[in-house]
Protein backbone atom coordinates (compact mmCIF):
# COMPACT_ATOMS: atom_id res chain seq x y z
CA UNK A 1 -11.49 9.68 25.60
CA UNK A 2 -13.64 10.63 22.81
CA UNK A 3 -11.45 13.94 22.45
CA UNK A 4 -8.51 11.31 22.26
CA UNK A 5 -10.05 9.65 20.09
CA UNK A 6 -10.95 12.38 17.52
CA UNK A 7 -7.23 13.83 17.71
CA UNK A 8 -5.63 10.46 17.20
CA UNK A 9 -7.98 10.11 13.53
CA UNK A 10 -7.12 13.46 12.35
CA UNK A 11 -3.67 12.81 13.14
CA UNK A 12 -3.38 9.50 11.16
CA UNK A 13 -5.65 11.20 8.48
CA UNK A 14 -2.68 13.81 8.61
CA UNK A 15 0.22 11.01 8.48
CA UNK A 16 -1.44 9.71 5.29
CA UNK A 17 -0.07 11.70 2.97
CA UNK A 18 3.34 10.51 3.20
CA UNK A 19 5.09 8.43 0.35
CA UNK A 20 5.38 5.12 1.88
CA UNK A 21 1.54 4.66 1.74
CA UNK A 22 1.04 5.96 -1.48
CA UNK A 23 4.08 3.29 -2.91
CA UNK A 24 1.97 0.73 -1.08
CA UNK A 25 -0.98 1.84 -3.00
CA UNK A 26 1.17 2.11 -6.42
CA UNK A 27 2.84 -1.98 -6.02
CA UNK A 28 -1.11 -2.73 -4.87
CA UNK A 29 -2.20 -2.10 -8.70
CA UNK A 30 0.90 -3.38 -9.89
CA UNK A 31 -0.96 -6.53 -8.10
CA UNK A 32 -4.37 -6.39 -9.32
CA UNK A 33 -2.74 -5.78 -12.83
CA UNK A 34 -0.75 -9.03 -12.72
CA UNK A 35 -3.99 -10.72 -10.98
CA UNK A 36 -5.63 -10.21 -13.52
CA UNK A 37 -3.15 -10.96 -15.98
CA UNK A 38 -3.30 -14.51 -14.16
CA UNK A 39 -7.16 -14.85 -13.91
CA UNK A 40 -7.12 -14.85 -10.19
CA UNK A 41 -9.33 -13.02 -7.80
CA UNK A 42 -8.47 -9.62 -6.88
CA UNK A 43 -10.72 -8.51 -4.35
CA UNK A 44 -9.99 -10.99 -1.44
CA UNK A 45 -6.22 -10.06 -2.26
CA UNK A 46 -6.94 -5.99 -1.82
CA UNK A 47 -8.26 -6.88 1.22
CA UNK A 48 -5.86 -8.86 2.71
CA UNK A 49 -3.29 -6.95 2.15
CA UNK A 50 -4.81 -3.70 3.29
CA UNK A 51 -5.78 -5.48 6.71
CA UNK A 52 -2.16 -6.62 6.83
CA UNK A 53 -0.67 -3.56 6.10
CA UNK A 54 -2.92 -2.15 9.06
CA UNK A 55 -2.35 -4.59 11.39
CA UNK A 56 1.59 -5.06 10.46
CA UNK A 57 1.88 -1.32 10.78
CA UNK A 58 0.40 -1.27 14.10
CA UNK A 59 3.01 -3.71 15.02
CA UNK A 60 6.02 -2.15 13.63
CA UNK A 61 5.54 1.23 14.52
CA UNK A 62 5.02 1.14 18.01
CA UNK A 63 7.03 -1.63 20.93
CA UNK A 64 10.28 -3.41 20.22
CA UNK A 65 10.32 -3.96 16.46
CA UNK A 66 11.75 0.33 16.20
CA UNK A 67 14.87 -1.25 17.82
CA UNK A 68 15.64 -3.03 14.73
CA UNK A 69 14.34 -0.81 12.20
CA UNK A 70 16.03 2.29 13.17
CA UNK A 71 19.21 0.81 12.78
CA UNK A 72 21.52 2.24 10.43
CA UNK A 73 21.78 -0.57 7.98
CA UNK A 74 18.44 -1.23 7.85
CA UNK A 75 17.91 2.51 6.89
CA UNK A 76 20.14 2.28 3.76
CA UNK A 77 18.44 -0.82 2.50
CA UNK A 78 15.33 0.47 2.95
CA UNK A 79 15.85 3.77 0.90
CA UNK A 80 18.00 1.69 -1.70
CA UNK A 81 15.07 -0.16 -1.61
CA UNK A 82 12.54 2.92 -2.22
CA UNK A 83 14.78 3.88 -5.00
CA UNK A 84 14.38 0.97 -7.14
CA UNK A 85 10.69 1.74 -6.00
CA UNK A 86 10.40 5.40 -6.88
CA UNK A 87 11.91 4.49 -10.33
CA UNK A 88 9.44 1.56 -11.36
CA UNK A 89 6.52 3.59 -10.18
CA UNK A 90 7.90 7.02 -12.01
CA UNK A 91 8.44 4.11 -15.44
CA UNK A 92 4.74 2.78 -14.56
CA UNK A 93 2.84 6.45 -14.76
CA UNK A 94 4.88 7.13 -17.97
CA UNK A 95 2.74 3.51 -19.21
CA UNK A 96 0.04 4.54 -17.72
CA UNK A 97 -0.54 7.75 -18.87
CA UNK A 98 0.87 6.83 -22.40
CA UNK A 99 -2.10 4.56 -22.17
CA UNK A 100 -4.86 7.31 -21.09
CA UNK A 101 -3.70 9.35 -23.80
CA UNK A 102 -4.45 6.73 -26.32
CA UNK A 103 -7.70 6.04 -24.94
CA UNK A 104 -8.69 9.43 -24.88
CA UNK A 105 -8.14 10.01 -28.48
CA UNK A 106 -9.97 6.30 -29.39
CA UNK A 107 -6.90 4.34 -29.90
CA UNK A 108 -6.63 0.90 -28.29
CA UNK A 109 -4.18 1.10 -25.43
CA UNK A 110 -1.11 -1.30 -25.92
CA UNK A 111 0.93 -0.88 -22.68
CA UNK A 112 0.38 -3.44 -19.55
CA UNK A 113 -0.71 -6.67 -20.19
CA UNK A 114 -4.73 -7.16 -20.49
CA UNK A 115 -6.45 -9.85 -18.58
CA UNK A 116 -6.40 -13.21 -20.48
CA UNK A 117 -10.18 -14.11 -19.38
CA UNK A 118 -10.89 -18.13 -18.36
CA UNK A 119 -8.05 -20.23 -18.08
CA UNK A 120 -7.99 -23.28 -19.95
CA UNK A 121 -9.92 -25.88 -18.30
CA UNK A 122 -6.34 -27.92 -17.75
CA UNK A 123 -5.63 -24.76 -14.74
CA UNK A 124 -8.88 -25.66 -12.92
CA UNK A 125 -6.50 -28.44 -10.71
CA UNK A 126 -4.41 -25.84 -9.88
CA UNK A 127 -5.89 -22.82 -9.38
CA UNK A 128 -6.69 -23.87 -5.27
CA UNK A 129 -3.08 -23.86 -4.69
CA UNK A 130 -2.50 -20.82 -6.97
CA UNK A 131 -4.77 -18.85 -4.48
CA UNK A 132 -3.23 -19.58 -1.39
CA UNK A 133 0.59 -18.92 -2.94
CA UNK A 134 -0.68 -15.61 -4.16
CA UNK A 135 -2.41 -14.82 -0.71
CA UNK A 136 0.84 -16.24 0.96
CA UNK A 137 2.68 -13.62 -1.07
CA UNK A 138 0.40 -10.97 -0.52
CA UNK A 139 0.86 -10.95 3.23
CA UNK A 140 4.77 -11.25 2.85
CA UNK A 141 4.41 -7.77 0.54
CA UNK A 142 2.01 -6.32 2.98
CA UNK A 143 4.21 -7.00 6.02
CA UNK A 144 7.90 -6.18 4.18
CA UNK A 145 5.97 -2.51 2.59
CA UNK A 146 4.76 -1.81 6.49
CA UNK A 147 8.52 -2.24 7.53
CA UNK A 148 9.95 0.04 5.27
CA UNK A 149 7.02 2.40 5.95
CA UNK A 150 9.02 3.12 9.22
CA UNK A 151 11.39 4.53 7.52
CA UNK A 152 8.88 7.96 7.46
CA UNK A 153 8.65 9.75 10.74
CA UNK A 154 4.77 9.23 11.72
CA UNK A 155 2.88 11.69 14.45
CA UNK A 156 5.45 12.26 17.21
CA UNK A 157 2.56 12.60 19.64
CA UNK A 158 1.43 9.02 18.48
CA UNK A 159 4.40 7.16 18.52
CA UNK A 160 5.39 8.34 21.88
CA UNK A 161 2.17 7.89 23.33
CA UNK A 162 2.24 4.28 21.98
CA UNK A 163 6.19 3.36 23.28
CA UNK A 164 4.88 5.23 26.43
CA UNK A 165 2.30 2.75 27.00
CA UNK A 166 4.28 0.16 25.73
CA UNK A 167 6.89 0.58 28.18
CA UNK A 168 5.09 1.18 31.16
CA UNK A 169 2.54 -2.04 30.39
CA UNK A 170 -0.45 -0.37 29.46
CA UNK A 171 -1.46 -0.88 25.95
CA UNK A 172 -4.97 -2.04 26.29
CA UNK A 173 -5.31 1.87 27.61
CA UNK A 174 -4.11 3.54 24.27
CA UNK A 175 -4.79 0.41 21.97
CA UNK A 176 -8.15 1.79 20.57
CA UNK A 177 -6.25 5.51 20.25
CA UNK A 178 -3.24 3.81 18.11
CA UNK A 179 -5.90 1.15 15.70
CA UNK A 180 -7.46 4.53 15.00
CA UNK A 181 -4.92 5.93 13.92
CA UNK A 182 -3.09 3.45 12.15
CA UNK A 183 -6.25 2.83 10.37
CA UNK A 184 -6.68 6.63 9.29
CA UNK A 185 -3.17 6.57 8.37
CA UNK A 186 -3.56 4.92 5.63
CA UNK A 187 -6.35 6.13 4.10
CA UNK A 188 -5.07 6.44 0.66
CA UNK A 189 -4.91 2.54 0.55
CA UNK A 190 -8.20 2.32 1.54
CA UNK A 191 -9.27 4.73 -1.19
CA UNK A 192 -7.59 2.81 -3.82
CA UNK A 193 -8.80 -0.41 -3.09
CA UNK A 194 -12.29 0.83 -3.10
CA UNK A 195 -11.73 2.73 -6.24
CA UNK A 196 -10.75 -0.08 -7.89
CA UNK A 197 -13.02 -2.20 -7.08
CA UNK A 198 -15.77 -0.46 -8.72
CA UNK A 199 -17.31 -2.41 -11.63
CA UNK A 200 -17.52 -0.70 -14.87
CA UNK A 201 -15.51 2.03 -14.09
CA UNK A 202 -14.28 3.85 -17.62
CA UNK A 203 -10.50 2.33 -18.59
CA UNK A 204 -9.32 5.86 -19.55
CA UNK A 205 -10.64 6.54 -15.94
CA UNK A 206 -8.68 4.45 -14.37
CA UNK A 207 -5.68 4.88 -16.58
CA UNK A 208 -5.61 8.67 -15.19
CA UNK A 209 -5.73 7.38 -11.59
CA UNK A 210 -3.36 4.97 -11.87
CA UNK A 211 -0.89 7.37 -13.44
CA UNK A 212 -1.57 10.30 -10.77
CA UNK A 213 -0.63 7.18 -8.15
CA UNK A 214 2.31 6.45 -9.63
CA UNK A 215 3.57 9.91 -10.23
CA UNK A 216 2.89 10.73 -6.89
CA UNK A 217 4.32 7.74 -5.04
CA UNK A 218 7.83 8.16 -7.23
CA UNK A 219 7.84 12.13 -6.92
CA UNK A 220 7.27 11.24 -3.04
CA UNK A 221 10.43 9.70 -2.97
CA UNK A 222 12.25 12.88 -3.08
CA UNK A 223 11.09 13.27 0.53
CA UNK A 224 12.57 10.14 2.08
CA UNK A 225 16.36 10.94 0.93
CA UNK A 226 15.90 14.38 1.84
């Protein structure tokens, strides 16, 4: 079991480099960016949507759910989708790294928005019900990003060792094998979310990151309408 074990981790480490997670990671700073822009917490957000990107992903990959999201319609929204994606991540870097450029040479960045710091004491009434729409939001993104994730062919050995055991009634076998590697899977996301939740981190820093994410996830692209 432990061998299982150990094989199913490298596996999802190995399924991690794949577009779909790295466009989740790219429309997660798109969130923090416009969380911040709106004064509201970030870090429970990150969180909750990388635990509901797990968990959905768990869900979607493996059991009934493939029936509908291998059908041919769904298919061809989801890369239409990934295309209006890939192109507002590819515009994004361009920001981004017009941004680290001006930082690097001691100019005052001027592309995405900057946080506004406290909101006027009028917001205070609101801001409980701000929080829950945004976290309502965040696990609608979470769980509609995990869908289209399907759209990428994961291990084979994985996904039929989890419709296996789906089939034949035995998931609590193989259910500790497939949160493994789900949770390996998407390891960039983790990365990210740690990365930017460091405090004091330099802004040409993460500038640079930020633009390598985007430029990745849109150049990633390429491999879904391959």
């Amino acid at each position: 079991m432990n061998t299982l074990g150990v094989m199913a981790c490298k596996a999802g480490f190995q399924d991690g480099f794949n577009p779909c997670v790295f466009m989740a990671c790219a429309v997660l700073i798109v969130q923090g960016v416009w969380l911040k822009w709106k004064s509201l917490n970030i870090g429970l957000t990150r969180m909750l949507f990388v635990l509901v990107y797990a968990a959905s992903t768990l869900i979607f990959d493996f059991g009934p759910f493939q029936i509908v999201l291998l059908q041919k319609n769904f298919i061809f929204a989801a890369k239409a989708i990934y295309f209006v994606l890939g192109l507002g991540a590819l515009i994004l870097g361009i920001i981004f790294f017009k941004d680290w450029l001006s930082l690097s040479r001691g100019f005052p960045a001027d592309g995405l928005p900057t946080p506004r710091g406290s909101p006027p004491a009028g917001e205070s009434r609101g801001q409980g019900r701000g929080n829950l729409g945004v976290l309502l939001a965040t696990i609608v993104l979470a769980i509609a990003l995990s869908s289209l994730a399907t759209l990428w062919p994961g291990n084979n050995y994985i996904l039929l060792l989890g419709n296996f055991a789906y089939l034949k009634g035995q998931w609590q076998m193989v259910m500790p094998l497939l949160m493994g590697y789900v949770l390996f899977s998407i390891w960039p996301l983790w990365s990210v979310g740690v990365f930017l939740s460091v405090k004091n981190l330099r802004p040409s820093l993460v500038k640079i990151v930020c633009a390598a994410i985007f430029f990745t996830a849109s150049s990633g692209m390429i491999l879904i309408f391959r």
